[in-house]
Protein backbone atom coordinates (compact mmCIF):
# COMPACT_ATOMS: atom_id res chain seq x y z
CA UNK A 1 0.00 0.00 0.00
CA UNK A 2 1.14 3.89 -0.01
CA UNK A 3 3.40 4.98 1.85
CA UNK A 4 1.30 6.82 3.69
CA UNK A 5 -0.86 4.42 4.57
CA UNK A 6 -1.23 3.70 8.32
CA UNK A 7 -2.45 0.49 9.93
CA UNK A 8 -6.17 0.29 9.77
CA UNK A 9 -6.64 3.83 7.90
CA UNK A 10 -6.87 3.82 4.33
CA UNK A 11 -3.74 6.59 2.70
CA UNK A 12 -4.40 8.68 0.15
CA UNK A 13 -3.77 6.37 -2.65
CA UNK A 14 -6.47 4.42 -1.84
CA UNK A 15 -8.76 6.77 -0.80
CA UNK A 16 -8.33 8.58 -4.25
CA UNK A 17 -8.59 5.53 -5.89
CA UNK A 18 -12.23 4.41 -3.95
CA UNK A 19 -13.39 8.36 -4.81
CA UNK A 20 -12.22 7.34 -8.81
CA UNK A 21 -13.91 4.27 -9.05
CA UNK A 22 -17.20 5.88 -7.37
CA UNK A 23 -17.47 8.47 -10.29
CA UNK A 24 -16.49 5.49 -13.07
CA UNK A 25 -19.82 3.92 -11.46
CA UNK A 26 -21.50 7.15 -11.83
CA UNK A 27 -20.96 7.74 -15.15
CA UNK A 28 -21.79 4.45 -16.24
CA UNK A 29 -25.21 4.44 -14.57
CA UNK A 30 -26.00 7.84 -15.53
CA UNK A 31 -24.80 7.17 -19.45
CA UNK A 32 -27.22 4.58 -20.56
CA UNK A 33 -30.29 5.74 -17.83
CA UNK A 34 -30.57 9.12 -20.29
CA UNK A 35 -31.67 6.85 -22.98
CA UNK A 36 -34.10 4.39 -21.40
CA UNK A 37 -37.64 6.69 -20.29
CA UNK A 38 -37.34 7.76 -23.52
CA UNK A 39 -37.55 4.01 -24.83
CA UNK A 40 -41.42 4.67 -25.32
CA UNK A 41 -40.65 7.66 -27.38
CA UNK A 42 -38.23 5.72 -29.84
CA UNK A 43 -40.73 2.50 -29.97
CA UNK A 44 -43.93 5.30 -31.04
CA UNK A 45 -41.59 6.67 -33.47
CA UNK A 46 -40.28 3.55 -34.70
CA UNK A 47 -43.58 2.02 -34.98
CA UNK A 48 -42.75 -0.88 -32.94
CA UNK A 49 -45.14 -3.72 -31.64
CA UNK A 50 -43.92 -5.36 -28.13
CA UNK A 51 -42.31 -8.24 -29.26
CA UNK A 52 -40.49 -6.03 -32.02
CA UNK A 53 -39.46 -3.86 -29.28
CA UNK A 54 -38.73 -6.30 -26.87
CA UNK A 55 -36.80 -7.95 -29.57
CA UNK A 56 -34.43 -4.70 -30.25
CA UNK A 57 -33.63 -3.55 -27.13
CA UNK A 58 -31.80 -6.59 -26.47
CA UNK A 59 -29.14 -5.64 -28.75
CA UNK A 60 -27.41 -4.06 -26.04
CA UNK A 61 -27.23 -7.11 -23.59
CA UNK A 62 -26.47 -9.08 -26.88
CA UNK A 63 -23.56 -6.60 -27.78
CA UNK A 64 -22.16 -7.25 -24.40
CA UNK A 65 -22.33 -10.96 -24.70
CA UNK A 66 -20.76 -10.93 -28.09
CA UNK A 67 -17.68 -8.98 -26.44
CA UNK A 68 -17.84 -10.19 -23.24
CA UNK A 69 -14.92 -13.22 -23.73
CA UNK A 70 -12.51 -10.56 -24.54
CA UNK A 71 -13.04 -8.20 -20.95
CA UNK A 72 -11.26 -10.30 -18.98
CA UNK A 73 -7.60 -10.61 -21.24
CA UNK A 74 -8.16 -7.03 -22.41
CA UNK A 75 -8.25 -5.92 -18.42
CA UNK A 76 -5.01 -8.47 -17.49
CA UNK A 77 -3.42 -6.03 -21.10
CA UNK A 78 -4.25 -2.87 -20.10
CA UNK A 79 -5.49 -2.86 -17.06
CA UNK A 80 -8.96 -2.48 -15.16
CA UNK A 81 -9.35 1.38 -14.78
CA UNK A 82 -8.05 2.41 -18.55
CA UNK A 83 -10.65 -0.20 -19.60
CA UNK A 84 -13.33 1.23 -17.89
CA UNK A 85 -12.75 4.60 -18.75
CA UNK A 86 -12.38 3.94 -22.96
CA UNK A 87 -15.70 1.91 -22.49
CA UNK A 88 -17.36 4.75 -21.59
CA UNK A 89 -16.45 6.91 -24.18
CA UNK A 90 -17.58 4.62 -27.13
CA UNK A 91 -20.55 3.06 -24.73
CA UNK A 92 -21.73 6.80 -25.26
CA UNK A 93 -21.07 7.02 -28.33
CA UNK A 94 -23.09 4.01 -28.97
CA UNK A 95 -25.90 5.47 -27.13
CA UNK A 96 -26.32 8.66 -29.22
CA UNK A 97 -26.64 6.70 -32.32
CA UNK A 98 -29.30 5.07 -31.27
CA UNK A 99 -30.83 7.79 -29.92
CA UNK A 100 -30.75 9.36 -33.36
CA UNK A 101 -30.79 6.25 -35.53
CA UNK A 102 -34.20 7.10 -37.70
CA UNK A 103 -34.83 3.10 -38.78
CA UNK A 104 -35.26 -0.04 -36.67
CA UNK A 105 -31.85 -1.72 -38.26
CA UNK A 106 -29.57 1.15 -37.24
CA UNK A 107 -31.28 1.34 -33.82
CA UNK A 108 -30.48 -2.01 -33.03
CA UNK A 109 -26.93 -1.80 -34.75
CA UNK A 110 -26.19 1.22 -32.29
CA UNK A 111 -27.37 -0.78 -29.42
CA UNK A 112 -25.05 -3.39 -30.19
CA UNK A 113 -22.39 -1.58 -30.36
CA UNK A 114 -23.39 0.23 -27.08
CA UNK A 115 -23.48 -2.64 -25.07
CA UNK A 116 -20.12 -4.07 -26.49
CA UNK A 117 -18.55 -1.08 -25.28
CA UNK A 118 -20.16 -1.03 -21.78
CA UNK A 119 -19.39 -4.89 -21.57
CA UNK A 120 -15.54 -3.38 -21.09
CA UNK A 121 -16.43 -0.90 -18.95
CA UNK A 122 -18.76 -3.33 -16.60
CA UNK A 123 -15.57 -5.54 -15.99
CA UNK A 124 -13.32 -2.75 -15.98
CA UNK A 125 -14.91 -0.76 -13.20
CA UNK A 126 -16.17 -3.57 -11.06
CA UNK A 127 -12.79 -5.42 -10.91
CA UNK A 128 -10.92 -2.34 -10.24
CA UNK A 129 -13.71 -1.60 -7.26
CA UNK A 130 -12.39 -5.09 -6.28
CA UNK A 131 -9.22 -4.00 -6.06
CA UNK A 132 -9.77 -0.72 -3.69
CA UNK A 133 -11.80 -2.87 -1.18
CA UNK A 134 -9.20 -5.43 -1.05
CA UNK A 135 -7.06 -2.76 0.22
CA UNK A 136 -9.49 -1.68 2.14
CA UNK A 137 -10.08 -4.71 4.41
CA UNK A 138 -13.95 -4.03 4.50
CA UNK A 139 -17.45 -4.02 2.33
CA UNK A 140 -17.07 -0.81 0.29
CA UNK A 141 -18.23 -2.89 -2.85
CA UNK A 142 -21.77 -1.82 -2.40
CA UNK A 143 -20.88 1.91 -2.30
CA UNK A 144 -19.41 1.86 -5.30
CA UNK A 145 -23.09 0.35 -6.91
CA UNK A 146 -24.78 2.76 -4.81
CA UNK A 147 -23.01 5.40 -6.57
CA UNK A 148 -24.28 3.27 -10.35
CA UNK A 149 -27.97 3.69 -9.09
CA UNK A 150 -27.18 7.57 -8.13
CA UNK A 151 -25.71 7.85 -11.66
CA UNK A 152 -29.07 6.19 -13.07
CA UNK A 153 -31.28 8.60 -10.75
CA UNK A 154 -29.75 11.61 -12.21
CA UNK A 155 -29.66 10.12 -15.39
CA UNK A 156 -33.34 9.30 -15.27
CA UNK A 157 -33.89 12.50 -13.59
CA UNK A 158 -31.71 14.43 -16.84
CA UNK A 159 -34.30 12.64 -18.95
CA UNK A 160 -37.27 13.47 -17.67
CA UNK A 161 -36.43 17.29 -17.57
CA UNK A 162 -35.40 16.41 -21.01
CA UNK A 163 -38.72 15.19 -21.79
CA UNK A 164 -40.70 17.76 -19.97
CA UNK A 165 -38.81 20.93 -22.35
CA UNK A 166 -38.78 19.07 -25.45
CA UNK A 167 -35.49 18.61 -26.12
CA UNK A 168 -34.63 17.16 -28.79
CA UNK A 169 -33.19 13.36 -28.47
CA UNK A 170 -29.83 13.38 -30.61
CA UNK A 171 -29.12 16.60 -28.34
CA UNK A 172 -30.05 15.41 -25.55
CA UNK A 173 -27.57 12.23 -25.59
CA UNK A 174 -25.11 14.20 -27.56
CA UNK A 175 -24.50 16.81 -24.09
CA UNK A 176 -25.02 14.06 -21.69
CA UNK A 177 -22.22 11.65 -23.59
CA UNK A 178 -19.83 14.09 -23.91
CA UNK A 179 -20.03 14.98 -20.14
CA UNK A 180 -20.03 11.77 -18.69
CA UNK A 181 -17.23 10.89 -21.33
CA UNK A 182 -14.93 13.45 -19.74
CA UNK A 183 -15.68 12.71 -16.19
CA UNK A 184 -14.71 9.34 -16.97
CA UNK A 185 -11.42 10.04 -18.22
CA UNK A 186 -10.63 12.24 -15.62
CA UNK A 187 -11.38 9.86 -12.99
CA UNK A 188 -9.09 7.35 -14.68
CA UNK A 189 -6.05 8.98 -13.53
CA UNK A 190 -6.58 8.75 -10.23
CA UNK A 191 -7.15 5.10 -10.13
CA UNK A 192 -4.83 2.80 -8.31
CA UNK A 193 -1.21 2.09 -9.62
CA UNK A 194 -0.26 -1.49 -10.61
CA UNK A 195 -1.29 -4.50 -11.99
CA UNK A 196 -4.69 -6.14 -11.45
CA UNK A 197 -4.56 -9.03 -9.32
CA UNK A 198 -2.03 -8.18 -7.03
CA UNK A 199 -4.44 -7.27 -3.84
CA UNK A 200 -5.48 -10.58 -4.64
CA UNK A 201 -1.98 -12.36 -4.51
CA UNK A 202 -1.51 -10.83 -1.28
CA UNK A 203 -4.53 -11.38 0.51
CA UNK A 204 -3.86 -15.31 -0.44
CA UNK A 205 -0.21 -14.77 0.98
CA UNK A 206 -1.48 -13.22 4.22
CA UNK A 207 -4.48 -15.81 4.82
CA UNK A 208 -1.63 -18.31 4.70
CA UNK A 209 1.22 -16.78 6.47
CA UNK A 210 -2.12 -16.62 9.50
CA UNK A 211 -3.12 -19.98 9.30
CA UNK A 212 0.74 -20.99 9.14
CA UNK A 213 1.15 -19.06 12.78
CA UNK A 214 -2.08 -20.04 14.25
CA UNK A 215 -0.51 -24.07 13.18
CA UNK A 216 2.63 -24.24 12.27
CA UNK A 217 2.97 -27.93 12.38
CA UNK A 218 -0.26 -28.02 10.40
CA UNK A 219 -0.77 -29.41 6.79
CA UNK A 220 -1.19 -27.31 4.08
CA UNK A 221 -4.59 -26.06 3.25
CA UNK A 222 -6.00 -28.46 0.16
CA UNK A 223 -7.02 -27.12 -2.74
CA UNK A 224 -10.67 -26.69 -3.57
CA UNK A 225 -12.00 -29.27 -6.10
CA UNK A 226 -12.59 -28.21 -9.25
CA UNK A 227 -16.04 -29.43 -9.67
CA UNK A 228 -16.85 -27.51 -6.47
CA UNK A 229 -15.61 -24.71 -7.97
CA UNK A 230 -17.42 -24.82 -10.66
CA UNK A 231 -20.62 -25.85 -8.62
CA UNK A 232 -20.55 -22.59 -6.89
CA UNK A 233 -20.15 -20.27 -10.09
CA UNK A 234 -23.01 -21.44 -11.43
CA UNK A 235 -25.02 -20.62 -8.34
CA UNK A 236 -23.57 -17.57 -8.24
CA UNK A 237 -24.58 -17.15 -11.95
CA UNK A 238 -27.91 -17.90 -11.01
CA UNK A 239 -28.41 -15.36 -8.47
CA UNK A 240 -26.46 -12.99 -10.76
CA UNK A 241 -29.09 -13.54 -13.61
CA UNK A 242 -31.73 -13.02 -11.36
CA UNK A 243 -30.87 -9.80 -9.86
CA UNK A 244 -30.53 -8.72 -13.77
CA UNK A 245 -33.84 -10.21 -14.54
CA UNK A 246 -35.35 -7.39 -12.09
CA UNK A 247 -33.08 -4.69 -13.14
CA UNK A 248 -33.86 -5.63 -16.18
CA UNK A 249 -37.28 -5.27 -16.57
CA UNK A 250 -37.50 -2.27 -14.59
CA UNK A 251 -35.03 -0.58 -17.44
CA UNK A 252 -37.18 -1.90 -20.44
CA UNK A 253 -41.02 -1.91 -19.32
CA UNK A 254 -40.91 0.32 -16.28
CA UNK A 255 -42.51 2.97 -18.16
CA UNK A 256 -43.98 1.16 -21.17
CA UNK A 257 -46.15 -0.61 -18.43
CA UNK A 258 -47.20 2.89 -16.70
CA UNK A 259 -48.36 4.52 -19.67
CA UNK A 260 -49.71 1.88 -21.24
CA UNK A 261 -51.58 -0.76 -19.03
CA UNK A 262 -52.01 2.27 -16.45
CA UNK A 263 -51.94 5.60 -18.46
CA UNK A 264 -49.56 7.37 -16.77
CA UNK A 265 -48.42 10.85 -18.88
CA UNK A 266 -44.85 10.09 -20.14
CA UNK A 267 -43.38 11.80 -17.15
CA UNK A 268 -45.01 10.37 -14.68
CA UNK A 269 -44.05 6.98 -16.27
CA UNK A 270 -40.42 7.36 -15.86
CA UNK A 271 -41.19 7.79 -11.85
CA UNK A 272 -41.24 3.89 -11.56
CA UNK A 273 -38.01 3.06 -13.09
CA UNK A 274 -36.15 6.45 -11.45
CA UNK A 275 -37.84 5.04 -7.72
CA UNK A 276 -36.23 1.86 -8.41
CA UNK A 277 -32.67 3.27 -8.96
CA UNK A 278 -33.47 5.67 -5.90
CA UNK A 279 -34.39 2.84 -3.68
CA UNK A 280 -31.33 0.46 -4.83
CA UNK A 281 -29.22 3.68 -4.13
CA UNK A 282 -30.40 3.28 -0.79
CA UNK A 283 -30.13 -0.83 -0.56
CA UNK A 284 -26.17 -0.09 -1.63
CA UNK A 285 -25.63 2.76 0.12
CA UNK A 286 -26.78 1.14 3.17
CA UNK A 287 -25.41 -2.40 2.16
CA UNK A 288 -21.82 -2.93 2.86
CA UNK A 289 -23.04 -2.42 7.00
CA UNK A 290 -25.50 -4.98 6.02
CA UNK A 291 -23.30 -7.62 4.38
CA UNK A 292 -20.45 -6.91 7.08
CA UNK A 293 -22.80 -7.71 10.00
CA UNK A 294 -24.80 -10.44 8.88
CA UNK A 295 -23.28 -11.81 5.65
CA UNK A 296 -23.70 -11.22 1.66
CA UNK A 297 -25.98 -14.85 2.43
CA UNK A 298 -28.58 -13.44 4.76
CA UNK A 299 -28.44 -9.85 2.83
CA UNK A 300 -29.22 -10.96 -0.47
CA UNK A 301 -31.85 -13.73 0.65
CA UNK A 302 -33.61 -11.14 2.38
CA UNK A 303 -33.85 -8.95 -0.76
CA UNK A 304 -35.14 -12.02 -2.66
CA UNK A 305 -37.63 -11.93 -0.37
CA UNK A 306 -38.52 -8.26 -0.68
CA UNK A 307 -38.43 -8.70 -4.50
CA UNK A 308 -41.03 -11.52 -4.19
CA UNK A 309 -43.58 -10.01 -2.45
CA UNK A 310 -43.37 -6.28 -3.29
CA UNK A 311 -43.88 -6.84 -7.26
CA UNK A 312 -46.28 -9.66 -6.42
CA UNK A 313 -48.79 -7.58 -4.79
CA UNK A 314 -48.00 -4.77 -7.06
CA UNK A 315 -49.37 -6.89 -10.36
CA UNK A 316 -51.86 -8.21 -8.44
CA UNK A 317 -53.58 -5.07 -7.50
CA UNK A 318 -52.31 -2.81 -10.26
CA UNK A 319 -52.20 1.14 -9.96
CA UNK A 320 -50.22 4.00 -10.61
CA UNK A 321 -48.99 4.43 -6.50
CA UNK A 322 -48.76 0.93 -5.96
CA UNK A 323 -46.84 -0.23 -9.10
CA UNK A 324 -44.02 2.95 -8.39
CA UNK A 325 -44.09 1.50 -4.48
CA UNK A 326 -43.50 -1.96 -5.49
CA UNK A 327 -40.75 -1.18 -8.19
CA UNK A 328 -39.28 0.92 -5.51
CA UNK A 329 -39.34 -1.74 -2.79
CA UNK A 330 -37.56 -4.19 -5.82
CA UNK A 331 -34.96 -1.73 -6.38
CA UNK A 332 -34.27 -2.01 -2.52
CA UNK A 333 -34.48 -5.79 -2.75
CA UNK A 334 -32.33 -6.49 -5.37
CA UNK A 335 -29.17 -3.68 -4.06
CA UNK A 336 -26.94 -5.63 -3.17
CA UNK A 337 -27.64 -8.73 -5.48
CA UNK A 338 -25.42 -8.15 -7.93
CA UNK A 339 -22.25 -7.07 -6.12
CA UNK A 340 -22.66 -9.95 -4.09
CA UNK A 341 -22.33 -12.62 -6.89
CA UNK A 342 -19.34 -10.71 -8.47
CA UNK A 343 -17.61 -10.56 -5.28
CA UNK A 344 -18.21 -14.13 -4.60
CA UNK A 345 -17.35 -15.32 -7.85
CA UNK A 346 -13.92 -13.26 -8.08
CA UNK A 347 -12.95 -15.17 -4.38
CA UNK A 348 -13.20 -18.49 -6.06
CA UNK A 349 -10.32 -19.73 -5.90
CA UNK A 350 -8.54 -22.00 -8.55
CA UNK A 351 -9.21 -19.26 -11.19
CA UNK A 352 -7.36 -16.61 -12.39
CA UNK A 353 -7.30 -12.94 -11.46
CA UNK A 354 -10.80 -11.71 -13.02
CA UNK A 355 -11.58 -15.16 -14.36
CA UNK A 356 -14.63 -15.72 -12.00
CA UNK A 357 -15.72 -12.12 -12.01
CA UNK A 358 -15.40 -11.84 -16.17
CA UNK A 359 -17.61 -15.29 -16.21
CA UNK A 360 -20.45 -13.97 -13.67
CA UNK A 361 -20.46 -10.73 -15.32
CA UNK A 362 -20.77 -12.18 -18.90
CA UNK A 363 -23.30 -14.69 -18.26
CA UNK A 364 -25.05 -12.15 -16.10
CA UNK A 365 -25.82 -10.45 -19.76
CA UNK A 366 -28.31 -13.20 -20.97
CA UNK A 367 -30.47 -12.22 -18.23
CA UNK A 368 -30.23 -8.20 -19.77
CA UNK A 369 -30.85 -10.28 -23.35
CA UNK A 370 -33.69 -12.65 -23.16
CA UNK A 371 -36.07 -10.27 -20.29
CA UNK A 372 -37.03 -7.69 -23.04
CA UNK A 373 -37.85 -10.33 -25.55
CA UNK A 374 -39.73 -13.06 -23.04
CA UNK A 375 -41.64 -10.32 -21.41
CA UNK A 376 -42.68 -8.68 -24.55
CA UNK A 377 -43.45 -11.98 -25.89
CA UNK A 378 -46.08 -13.20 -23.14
CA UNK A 379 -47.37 -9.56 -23.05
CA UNK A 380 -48.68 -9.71 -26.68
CA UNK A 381 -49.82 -13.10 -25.81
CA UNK A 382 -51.90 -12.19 -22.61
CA UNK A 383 -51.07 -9.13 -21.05
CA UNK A 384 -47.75 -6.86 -20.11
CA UNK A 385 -48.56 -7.64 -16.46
CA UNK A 386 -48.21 -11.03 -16.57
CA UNK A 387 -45.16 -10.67 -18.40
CA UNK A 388 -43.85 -8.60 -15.58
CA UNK A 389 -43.87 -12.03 -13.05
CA UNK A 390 -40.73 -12.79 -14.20
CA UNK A 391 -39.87 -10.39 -11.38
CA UNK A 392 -40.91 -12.11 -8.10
CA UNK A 393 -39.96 -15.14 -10.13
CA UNK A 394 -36.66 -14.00 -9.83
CA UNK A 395 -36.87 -13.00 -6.16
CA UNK A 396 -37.60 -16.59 -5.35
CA UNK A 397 -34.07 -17.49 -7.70
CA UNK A 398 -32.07 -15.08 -5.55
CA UNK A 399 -33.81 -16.23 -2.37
CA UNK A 400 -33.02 -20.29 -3.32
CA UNK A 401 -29.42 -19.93 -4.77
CA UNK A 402 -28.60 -17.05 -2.45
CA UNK A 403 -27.84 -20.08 0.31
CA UNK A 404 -24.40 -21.02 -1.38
CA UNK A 405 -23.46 -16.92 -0.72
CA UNK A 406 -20.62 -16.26 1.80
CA UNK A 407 -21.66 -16.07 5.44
CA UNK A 408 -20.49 -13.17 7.48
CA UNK A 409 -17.14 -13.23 7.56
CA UNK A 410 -13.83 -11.09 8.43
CA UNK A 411 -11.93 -9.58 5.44
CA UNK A 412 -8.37 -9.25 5.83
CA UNK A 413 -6.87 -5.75 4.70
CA UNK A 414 -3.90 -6.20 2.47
CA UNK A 415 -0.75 -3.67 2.21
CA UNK A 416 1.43 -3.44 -0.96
């Protein structure tokens, strides 16, 4: 660690660093959450039935997929922050074409490319965050999502004013790119020095050199069985799909389903999806004193839970008030979902440095690709509210695979 770091303080490196990776978050959030309440205004201009819609806004998670292999070499090449910070730039460039693209093709074509970009930025950011809390010795993962669901708040919020004066889309996405583009380079220089994986390397070096005081005579510590290994990905897969499932469908029929099934005006329909990101700021703000007191197992189970029930009631008695409260009480549900099953994943051990996190994050994207599509589907079928159970659905998921989470545990702090 710095040299001015002193034992159980944080120096300034690191505190830099964690301030850094906090506005990376930001800007990633708040990049992509200017284009989605105006989702209904693209599909009316496009034309677009449901499933057509549902079908093209999955370009983005699809993008993402497509790239995803390559995030985890491309971050051992040229390192975590620098990748999140490029990503960001083309992610919104990506985003203002599709803003602007005038025909379905070139809309999804922008998309594409929009999530490709973000898929480096996603693994960029959130292994770097990995990095700073390692150093840390504590939970500060779930601050740095907090600040994503800030970012998507005053994203949301940008376009809503947007939509309220009439501005014009292509300008709209063209100021807030080029803004959140800059922050995001700026905040790449004051990311932490070195290579990723070394916080890991020597928080494996200093759980040994403990357990070889505490029993010297003691036999080595066997390594964990591949299939094991494995066995515990998947469920962390599972609960990360799930928690993307709700996020998910929040971002893409949020507001088609309040002005459509409940005829909301167009700004009142973007209230459900910006309570959502206001209540998950609050989940992850409040999180990491959660998950160090009672465990990323109990924390996440509980917001199964809260998923389950708060959008069950809401689709079962459907209104304006209720459906915002229920997406709200989702969005504080699901907080700290997602960071838990990248953090768990990237502890695996028997992978490489961002192997676990790369795979949780990538497969993580077919939950962003085949929501928009399934929901859309079953909503031309039968009805958009129907489609919308996939969300308790998943709270169950997350409350069932959520068991194989880490328990509360001690984190050691690691100096370089």
């Amino acid at each position: 660690m710095s040299h001015e770091t002193t034992p159980g303080r944080p120096g300034r490196t690191e505190r830099r660093a964690r301030a850094a990776v906090a506005v990376l978050f930001l800007t990633n959030g708040a990049l992509f959450a200017n284009l989605l309440p105006r989702y209904p205004e693209i599909k009316a201009a496009l034309d677009l039935s449901n499933t057509v819609y549902g079908m093209a806004v999955i370009a983005f998670p699809a993008g993402a997929i497509v790239s995803g292999f390559a995030t985890g070499a491309a971050v051992r090449r040229f390192g975590s922050a620098r990748i999140a910070a490029f990503g960001t730039v083309l992610t919104s460039a990506g985003v203002l074409c599709a803003g602007a693209a005038p025909a379905l093709g070139l809309f999804v074509a922008a998309l594409f490319a929009a999530g490709a970009s973000d898929a480096f930025t996603d693994v960029g950011q959130n292994a770097h965050g990995l990095r700073v809390q390692r150093r840390y010795g504590r939970s500060i993962f779930n601050s740095f999502h907090a600040l994503w669901s800030v970012g998507s708040v005053v994203g949301g919020a940008m376009s809503a004013g947007a939509i309220a004066l009439e501005i014009p889309l292509d300008l709209h996405l063209a100021i807030s790119g080029a803004l959140f583009s800059a922050v995001a380079l700026v905040a790449m220089r004051y990311c932490l020095p070195g290579r990723d994986g070394d916080e890991r390397a020597a928080a494996e070096r200093a759980v040994e050199q403990r357990r070889a005081v505490a029993d010297p005579s003691g036999p080595p510590v066997p390594p964990v069985p591949r299939g094991r290994t494995l066995f515990l990905l998947a469920a962390f897969v599972i609960v990360g799909i799930s928690g993307t499932v709700v996020e998910e469908a929040t971002n893409s029929w949020a507001a088609v389903y309040l002005s459509g099934s409940l005829d909301a005006t167009g700004a009142v329909a973007a209230t459900a999806f910006i309570a959502f990101m206001a209540a998950e700021f609050l989940g992850r703000a409040t999180g990491d004193r959660f998950v160090d007191r009672f465990g990323q197992r109990a924390v996440a189970r509980a917001g199964g839970a809260l998923v389950a029930v708060a959008m069950a009631l809401a689709l079962a008695f459907p209104s304006v008030p209720s459906t915002v409260a229920g997406f709200a009480v989702a969005g504080f549900g699901v907080a700290t979902v997602i960071p838990a099953a990248m953090h768990a994943a990237d502890e695996l051990p028997g992978l490489r440095p961002g192997t676990g996190l790369m795979a949780v994050t990538w497969l993580m994207r077919f939950g962003f690709l085949l929501t928009p599509p399934f929901v859309g589907l079953v909503s031309d079928a039968s009805d958009l509210r129907v489609g919308l159970l996939v969300m308790p659905v998943a709270g169950v998921a997350i409350l069932v695979a959520g068991v194989l989470l880490q328990g509360r545990r001690t984190t050691p702090r690691i100096d370089l």
